[in-house]
PDB file of N, CA and C in Angstrom:
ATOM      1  N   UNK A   1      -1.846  10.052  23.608  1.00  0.00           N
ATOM      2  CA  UNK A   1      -2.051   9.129  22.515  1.00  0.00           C
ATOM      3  C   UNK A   1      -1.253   7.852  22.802  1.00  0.00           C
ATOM      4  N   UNK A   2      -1.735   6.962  22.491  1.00  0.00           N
ATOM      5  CA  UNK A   2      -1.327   5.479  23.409  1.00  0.00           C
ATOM      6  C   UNK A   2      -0.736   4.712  21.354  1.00  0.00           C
ATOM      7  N   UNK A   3       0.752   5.044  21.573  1.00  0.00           N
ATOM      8  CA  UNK A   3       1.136   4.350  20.233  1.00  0.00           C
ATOM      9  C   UNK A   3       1.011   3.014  20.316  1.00  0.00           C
ATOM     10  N   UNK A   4       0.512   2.048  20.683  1.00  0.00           N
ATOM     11  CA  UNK A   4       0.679   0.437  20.945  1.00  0.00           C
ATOM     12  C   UNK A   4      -1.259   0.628  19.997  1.00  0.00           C
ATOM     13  N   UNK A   5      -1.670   1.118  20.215  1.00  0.00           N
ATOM     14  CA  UNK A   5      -3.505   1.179  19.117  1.00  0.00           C
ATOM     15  C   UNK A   5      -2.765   1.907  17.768  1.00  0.00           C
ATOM     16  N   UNK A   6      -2.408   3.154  17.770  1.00  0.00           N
ATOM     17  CA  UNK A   6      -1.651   3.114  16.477  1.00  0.00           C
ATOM     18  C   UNK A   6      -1.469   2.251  15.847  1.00  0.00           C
ATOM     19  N   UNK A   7      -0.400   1.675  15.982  1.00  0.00           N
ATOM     20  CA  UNK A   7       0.249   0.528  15.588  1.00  0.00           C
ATOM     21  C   UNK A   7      -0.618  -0.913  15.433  1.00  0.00           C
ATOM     22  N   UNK A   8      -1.346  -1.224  15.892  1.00  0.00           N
ATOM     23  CA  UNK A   8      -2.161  -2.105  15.948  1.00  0.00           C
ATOM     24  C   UNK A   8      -3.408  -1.833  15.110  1.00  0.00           C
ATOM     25  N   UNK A   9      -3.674  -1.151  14.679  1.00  0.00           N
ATOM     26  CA  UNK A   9      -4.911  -0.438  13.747  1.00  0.00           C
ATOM     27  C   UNK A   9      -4.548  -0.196  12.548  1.00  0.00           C
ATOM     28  N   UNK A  10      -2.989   0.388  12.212  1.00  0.00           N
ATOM     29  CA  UNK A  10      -2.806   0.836  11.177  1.00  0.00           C
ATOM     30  C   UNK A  10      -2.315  -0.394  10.675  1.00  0.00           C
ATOM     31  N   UNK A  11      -1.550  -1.831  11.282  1.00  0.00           N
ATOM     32  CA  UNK A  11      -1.101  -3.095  11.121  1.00  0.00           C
ATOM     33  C   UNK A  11      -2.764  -3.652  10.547  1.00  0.00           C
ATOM     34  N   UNK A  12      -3.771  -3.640  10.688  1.00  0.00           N
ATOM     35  CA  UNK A  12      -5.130  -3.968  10.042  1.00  0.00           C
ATOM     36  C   UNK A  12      -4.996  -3.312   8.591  1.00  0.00           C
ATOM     37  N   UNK A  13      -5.070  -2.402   9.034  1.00  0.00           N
ATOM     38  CA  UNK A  13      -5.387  -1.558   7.228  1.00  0.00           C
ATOM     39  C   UNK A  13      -4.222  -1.253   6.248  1.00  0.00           C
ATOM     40  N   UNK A  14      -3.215  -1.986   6.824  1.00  0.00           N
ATOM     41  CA  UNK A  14      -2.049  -2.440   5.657  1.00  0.00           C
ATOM     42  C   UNK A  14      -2.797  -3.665   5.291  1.00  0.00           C
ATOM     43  N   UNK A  15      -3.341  -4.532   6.302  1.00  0.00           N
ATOM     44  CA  UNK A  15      -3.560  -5.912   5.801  1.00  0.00           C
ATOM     45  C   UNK A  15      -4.753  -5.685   4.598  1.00  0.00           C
ATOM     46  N   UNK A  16      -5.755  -5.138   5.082  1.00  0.00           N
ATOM     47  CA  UNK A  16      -6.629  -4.787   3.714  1.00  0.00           C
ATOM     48  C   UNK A  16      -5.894  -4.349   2.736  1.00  0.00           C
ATOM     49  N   UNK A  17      -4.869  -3.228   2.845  1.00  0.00           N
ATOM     50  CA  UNK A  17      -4.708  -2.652   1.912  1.00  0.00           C
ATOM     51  C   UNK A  17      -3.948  -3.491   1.173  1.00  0.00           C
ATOM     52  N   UNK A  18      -3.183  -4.528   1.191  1.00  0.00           N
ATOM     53  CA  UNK A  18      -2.151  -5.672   1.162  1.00  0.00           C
ATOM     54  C   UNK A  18      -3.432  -6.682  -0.082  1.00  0.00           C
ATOM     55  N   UNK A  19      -4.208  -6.799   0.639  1.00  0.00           N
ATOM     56  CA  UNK A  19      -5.243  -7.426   0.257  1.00  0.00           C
ATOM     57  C   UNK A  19      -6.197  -7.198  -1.249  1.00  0.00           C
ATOM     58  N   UNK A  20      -6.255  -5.648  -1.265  1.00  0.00           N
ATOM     59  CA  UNK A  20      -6.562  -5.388  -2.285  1.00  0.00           C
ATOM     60  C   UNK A  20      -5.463  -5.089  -3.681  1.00  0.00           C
ATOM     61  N   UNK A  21      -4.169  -4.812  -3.103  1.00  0.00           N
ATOM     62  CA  UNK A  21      -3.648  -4.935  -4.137  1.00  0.00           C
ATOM     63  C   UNK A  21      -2.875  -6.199  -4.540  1.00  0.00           C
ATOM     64  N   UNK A  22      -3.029  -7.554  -3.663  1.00  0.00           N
ATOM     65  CA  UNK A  22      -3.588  -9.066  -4.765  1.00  0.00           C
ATOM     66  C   UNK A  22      -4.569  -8.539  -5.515  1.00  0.00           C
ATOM     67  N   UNK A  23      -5.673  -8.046  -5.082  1.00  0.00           N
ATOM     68  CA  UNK A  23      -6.811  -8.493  -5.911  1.00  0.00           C
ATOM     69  C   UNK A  23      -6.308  -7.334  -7.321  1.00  0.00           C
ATOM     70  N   UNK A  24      -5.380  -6.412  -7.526  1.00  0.00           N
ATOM     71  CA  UNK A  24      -5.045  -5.146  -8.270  1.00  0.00           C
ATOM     72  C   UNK A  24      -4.414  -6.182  -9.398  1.00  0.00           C
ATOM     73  N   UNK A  25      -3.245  -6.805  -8.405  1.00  0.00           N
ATOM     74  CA  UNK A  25      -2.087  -8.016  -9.268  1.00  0.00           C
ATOM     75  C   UNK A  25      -3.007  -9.153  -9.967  1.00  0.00           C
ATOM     76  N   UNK A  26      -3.973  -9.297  -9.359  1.00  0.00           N
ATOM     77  CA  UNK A  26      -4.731 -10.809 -10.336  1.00  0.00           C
ATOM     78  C   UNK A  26      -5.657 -10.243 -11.192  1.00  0.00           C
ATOM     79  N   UNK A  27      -5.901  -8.706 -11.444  1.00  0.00           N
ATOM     80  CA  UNK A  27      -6.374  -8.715 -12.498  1.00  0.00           C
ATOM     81  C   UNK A  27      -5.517  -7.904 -13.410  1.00  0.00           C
ATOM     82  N   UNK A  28      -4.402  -7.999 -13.075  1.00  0.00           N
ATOM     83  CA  UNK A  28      -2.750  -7.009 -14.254  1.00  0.00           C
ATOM     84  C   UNK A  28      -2.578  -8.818 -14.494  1.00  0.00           C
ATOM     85  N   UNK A  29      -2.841  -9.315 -14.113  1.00  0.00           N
ATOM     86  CA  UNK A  29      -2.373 -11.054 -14.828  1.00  0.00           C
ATOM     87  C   UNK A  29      -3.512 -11.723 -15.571  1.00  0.00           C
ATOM     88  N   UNK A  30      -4.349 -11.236 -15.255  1.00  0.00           N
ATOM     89  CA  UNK A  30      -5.560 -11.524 -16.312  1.00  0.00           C
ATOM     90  C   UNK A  30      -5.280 -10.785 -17.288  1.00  0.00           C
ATOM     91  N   UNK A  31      -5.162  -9.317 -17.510  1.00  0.00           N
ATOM     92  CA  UNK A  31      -4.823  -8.792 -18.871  1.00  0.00           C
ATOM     93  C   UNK A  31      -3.172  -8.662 -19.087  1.00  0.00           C
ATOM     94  N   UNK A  32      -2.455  -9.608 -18.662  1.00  0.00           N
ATOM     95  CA  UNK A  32      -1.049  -9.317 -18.672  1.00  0.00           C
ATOM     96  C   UNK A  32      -0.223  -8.028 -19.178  1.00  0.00           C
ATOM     97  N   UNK A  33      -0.370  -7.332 -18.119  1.00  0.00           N
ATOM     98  CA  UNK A  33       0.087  -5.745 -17.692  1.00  0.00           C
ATOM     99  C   UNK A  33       1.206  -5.850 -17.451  1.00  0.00           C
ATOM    100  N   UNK A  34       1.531  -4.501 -17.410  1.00  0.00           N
ATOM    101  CA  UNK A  34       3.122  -4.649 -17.175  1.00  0.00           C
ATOM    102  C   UNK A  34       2.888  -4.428 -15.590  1.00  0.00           C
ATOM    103  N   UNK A  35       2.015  -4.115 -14.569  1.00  0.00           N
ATOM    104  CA  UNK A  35       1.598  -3.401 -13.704  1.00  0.00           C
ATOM    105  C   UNK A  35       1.811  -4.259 -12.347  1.00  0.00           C
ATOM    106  N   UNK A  36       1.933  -5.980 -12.894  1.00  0.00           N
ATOM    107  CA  UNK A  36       2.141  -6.983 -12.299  1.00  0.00           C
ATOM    108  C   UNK A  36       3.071  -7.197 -10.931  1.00  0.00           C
ATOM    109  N   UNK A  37       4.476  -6.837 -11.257  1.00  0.00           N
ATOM    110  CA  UNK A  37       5.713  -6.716 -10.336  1.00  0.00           C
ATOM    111  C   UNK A  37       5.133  -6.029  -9.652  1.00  0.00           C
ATOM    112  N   UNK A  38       5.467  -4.509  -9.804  1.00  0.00           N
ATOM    113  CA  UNK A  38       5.363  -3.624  -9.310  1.00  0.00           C
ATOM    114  C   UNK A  38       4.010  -3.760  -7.913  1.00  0.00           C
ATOM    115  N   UNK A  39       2.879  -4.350  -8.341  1.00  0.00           N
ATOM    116  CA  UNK A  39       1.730  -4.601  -7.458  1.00  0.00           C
ATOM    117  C   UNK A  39       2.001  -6.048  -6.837  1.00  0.00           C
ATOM    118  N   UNK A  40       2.499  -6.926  -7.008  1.00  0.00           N
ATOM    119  CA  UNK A  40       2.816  -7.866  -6.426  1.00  0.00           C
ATOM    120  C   UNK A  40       4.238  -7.428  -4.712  1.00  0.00           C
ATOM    121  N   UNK A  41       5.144  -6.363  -5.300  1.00  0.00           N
ATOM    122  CA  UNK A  41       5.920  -6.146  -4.482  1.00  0.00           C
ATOM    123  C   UNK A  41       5.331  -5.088  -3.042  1.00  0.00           C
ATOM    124  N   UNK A  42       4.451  -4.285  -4.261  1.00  0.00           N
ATOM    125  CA  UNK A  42       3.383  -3.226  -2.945  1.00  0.00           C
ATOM    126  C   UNK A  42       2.705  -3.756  -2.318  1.00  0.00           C
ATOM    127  N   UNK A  43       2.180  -5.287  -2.503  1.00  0.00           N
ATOM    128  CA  UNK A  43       1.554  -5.594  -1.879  1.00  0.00           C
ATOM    129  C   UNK A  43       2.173  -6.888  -0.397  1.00  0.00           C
ATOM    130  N   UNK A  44       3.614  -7.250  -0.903  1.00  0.00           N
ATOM    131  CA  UNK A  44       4.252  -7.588  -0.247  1.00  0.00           C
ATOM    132  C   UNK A  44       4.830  -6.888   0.554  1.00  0.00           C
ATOM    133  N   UNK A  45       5.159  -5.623   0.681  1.00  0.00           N
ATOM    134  CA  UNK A  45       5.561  -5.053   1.610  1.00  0.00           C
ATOM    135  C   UNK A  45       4.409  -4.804   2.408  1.00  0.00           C
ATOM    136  N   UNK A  46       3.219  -4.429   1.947  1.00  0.00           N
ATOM    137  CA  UNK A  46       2.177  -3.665   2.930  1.00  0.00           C
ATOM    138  C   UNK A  46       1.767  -4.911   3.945  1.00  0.00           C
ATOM    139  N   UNK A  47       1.545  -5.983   3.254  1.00  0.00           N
ATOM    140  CA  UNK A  47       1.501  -7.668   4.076  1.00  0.00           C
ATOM    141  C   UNK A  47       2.117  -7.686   5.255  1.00  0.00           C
ATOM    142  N   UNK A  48       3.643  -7.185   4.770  1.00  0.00           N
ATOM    143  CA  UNK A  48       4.836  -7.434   5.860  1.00  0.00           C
ATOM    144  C   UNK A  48       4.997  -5.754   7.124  1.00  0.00           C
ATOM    145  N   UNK A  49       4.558  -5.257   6.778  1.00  0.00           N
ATOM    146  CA  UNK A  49       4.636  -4.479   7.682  1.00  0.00           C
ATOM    147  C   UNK A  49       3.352  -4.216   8.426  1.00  0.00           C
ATOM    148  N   UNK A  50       1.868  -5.126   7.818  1.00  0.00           N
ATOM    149  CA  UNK A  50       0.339  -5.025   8.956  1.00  0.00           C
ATOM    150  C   UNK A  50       1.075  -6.316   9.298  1.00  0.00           C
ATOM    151  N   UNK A  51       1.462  -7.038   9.254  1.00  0.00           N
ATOM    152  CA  UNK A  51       1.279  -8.700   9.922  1.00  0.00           C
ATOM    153  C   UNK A  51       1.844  -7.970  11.359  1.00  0.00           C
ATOM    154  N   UNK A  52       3.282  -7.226  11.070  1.00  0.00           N
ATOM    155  CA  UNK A  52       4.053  -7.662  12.605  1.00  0.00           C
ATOM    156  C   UNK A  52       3.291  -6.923  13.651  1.00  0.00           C
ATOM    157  N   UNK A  53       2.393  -5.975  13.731  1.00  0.00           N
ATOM    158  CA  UNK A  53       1.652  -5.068  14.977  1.00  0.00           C
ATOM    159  C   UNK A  53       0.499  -5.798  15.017  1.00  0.00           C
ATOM    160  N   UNK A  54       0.074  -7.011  14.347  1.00  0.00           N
ATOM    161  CA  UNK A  54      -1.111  -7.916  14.351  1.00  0.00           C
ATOM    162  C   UNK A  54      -0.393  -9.279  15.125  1.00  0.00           C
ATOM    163  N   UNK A  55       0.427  -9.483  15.144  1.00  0.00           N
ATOM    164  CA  UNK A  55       1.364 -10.579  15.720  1.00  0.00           C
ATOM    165  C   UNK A  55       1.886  -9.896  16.895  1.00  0.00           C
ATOM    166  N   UNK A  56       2.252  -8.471  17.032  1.00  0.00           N
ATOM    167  CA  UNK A  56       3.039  -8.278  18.174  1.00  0.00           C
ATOM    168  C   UNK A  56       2.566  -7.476  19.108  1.00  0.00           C
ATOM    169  N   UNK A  57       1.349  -6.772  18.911  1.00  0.00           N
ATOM    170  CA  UNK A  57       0.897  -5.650  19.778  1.00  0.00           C
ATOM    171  C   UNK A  57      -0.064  -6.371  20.295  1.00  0.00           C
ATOM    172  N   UNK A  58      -0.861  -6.587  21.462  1.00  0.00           N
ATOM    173  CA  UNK A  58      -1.931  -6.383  22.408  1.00  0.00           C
ATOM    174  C   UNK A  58      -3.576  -6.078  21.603  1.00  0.00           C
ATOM    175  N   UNK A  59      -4.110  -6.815  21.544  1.00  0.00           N
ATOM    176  CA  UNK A  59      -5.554  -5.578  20.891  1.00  0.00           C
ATOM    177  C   UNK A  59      -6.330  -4.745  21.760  1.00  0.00           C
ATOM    178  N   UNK A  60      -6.818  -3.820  21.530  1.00  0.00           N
ATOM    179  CA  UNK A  60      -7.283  -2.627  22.229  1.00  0.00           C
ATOM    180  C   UNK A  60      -8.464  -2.313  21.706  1.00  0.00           C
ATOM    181  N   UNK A  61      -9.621  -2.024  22.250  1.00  0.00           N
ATOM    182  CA  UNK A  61     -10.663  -1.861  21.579  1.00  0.00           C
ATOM    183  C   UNK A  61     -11.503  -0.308  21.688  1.00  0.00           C
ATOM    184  N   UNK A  62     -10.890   0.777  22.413  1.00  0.00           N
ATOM    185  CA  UNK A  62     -11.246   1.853  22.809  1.00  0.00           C
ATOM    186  C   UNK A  62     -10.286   2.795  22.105  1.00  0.00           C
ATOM    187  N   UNK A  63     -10.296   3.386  21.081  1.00  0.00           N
ATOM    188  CA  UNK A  63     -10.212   4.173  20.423  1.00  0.00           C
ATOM    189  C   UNK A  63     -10.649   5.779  20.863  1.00  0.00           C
ATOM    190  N   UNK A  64      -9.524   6.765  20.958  1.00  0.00           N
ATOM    191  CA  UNK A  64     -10.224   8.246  20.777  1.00  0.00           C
ATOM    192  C   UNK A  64     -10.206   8.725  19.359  1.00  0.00           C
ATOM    193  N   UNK A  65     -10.970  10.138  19.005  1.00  0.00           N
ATOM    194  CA  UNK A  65     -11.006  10.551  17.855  1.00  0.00           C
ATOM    195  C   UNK A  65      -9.920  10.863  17.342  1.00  0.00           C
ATOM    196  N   UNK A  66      -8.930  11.271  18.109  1.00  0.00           N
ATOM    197  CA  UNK A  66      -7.330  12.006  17.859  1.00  0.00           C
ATOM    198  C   UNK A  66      -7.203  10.778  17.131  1.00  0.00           C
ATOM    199  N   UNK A  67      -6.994   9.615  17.856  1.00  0.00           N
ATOM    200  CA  UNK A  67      -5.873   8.254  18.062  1.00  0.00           C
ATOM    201  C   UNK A  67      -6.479   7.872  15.943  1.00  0.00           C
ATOM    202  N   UNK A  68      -7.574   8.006  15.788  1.00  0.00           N
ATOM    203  CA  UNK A  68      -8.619   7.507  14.755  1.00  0.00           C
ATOM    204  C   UNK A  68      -8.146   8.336  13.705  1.00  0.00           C
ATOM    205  N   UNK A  69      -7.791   9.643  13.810  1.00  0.00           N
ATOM    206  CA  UNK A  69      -7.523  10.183  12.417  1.00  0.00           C
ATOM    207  C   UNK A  69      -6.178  10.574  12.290  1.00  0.00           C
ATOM    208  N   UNK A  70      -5.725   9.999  13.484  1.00  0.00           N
ATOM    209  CA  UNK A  70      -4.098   9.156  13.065  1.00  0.00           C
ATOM    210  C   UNK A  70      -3.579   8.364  12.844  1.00  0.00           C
ATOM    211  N   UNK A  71      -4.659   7.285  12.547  1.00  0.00           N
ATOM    212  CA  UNK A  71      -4.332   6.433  12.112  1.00  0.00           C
ATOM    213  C   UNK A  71      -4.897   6.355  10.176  1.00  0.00           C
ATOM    214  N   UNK A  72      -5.625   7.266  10.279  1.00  0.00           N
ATOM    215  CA  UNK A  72      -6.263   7.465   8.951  1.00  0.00           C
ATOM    216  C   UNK A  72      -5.131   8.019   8.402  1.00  0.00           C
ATOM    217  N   UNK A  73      -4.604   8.764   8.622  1.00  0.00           N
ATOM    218  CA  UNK A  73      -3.327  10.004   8.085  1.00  0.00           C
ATOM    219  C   UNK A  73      -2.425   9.221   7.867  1.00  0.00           C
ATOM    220  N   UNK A  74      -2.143   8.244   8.906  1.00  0.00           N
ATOM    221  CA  UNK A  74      -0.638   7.767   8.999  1.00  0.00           C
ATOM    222  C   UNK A  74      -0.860   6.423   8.074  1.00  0.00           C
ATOM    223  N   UNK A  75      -2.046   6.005   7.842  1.00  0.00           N
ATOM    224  CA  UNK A  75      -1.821   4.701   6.564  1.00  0.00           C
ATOM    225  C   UNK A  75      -2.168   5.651   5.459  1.00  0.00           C
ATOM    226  N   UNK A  76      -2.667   6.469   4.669  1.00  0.00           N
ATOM    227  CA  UNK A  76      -2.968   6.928   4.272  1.00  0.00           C
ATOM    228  C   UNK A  76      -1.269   7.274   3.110  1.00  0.00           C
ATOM    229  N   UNK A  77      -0.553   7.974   4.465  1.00  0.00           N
ATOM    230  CA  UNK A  77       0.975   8.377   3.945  1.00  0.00           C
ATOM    231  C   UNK A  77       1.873   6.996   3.635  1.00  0.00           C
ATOM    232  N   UNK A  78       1.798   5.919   4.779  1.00  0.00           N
ATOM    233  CA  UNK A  78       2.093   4.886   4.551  1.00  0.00           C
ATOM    234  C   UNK A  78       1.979   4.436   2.806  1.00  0.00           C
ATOM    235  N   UNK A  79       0.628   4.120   2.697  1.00  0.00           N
ATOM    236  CA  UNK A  79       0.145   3.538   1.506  1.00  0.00           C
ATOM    237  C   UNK A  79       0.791   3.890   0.608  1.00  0.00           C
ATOM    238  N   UNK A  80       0.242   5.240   0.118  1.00  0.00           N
ATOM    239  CA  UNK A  80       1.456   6.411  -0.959  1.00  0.00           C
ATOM    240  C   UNK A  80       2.899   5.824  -0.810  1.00  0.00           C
ATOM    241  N   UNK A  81       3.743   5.762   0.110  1.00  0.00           N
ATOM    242  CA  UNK A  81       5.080   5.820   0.259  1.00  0.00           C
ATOM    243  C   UNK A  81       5.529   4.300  -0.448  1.00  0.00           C
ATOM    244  N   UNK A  82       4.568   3.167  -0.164  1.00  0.00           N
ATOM    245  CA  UNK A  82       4.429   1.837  -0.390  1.00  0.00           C
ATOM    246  C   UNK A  82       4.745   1.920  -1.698  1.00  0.00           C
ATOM    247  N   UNK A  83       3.237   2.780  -2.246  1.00  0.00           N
ATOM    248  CA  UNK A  83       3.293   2.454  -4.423  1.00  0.00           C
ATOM    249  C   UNK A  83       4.465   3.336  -4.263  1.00  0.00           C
ATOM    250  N   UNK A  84       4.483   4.348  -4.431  1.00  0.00           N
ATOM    251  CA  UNK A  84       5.913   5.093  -4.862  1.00  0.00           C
ATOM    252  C   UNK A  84       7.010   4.458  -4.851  1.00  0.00           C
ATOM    253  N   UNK A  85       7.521   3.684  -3.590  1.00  0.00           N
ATOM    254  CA  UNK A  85       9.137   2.942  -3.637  1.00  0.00           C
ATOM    255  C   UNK A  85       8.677   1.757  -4.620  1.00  0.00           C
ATOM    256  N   UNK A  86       7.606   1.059  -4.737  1.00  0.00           N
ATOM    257  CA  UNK A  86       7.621   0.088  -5.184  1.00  0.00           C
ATOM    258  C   UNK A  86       7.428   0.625  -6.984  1.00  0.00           C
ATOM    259  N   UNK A  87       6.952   1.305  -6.955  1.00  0.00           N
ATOM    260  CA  UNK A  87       6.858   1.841  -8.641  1.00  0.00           C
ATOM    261  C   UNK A  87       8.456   2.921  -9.317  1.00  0.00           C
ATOM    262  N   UNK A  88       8.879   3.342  -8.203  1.00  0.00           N
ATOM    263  CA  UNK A  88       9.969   4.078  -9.053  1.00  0.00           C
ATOM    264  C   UNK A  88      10.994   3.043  -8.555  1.00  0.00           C
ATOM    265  N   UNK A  89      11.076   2.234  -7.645  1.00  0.00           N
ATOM    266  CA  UNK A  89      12.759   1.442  -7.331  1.00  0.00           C
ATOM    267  C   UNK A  89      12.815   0.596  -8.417  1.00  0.00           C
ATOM    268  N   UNK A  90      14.100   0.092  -7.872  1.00  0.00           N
ATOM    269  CA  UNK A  90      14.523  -1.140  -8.862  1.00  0.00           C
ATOM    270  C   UNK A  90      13.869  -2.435  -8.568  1.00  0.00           C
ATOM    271  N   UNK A  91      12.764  -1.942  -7.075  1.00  0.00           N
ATOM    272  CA  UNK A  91      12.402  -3.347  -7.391  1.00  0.00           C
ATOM    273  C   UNK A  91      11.424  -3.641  -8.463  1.00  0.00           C
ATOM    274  N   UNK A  92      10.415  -2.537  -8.388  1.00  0.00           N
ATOM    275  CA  UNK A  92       9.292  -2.766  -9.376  1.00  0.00           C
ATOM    276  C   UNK A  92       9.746  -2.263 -10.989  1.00  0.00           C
ATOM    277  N   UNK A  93      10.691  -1.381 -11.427  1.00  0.00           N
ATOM    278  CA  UNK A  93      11.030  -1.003 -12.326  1.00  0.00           C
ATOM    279  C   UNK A  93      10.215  -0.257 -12.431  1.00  0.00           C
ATOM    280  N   UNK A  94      10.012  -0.377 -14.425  1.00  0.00           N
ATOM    281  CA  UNK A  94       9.401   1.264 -14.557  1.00  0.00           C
ATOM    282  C   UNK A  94       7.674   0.655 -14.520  1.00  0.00           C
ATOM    283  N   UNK A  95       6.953   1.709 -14.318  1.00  0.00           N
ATOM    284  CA  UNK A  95       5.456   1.743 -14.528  1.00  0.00           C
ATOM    285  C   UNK A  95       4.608   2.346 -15.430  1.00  0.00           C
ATOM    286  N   UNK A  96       4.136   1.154 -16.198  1.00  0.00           N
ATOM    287  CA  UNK A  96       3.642   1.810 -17.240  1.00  0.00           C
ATOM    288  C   UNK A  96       3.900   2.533 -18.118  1.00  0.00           C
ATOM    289  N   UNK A  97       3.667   2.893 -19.540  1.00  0.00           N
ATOM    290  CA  UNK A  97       4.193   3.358 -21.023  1.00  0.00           C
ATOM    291  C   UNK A  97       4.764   4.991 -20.009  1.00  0.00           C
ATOM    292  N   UNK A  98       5.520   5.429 -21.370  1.00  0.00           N
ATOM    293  CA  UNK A  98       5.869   6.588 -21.167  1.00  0.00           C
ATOM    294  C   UNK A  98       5.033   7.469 -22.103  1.00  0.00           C
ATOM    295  N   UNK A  99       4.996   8.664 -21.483  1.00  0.00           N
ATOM    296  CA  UNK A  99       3.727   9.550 -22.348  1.00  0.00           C
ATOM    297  C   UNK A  99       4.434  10.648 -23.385  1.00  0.00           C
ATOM    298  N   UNK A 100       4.637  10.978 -24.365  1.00  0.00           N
ATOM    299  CA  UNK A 100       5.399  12.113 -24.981  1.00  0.00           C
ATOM    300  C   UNK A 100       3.970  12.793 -25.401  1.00  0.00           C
ATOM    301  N   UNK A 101       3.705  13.901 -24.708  1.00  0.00           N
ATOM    302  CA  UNK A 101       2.567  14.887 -24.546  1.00  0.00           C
ATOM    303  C   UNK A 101       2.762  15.535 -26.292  1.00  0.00           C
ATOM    304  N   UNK A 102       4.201  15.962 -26.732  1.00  0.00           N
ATOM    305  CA  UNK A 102       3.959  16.691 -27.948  1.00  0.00           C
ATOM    306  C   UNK A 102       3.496  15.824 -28.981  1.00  0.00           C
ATOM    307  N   UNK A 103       3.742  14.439 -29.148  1.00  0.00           N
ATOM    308  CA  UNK A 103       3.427  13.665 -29.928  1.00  0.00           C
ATOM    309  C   UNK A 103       1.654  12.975 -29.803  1.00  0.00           C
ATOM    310  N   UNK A 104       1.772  13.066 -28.705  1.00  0.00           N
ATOM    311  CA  UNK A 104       0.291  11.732 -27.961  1.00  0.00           C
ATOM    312  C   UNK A 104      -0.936  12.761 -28.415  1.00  0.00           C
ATOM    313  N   UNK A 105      -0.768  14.120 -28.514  1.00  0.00           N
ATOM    314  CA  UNK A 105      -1.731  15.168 -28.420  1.00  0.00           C
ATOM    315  C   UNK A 105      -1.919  15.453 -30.266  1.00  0.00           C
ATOM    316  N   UNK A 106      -0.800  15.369 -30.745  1.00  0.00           N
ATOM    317  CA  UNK A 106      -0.748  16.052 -32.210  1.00  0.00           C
ATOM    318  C   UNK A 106      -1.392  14.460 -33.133  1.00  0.00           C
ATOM    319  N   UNK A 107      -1.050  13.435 -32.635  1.00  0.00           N
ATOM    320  CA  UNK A 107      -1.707  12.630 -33.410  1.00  0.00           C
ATOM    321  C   UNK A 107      -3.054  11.968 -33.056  1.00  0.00           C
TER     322      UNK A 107
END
């Protein structure tokens, strides 16, 4: 497995993924959400970590199947790890209402 296509593939689909969550943040600012930070920062990190293997790696255009659904796996975990720090840290604060199940259900 040739990590320099890794890296260079999965640096693409941060950038989409980067991409769509602007498009997540401009519509939490159209209905002014609290959802805003939090997607503005996920999406700054995911930006910053596809740019540098798009700036620094080689492009490669031959792909195996292994190399392909490791790169599926590995943005996949990426992504997750992205919202999570960015929704429970201090950078994004908290997300979204809190739910009290005994109350939310009885009324």
């Amino acid at each position: 497995m040739r990590p320099h296509i890794l890296f260079r593939y999965s640096g693409i689909i941060l950038l989409f993924n980067s991409g769509f969550l602007l498009l997540s943040s401009a519509v939490s600012l159209y209905y002014n959400d609290t959802a805003l930070l939090p997607l503005l920062y996920s999406s700054l990190i995911a930006g910053l970590l596809g740019i540098f293997p798009i700036l620094f790696v080689p492009p490669a255009t031959d792909i195996s199947n292994n190399e392909g659904f490791t790169i599926v796996v590995a943005n996949w975990l990426v992504s997750c790890l992205i919202a999570q720090v960015c929704q429970k840290s201090q950078i994004g604060g908290y997300f979204g209402p809190k739910i009290n199940l005994s109350t939310d259900i009885s009324s």
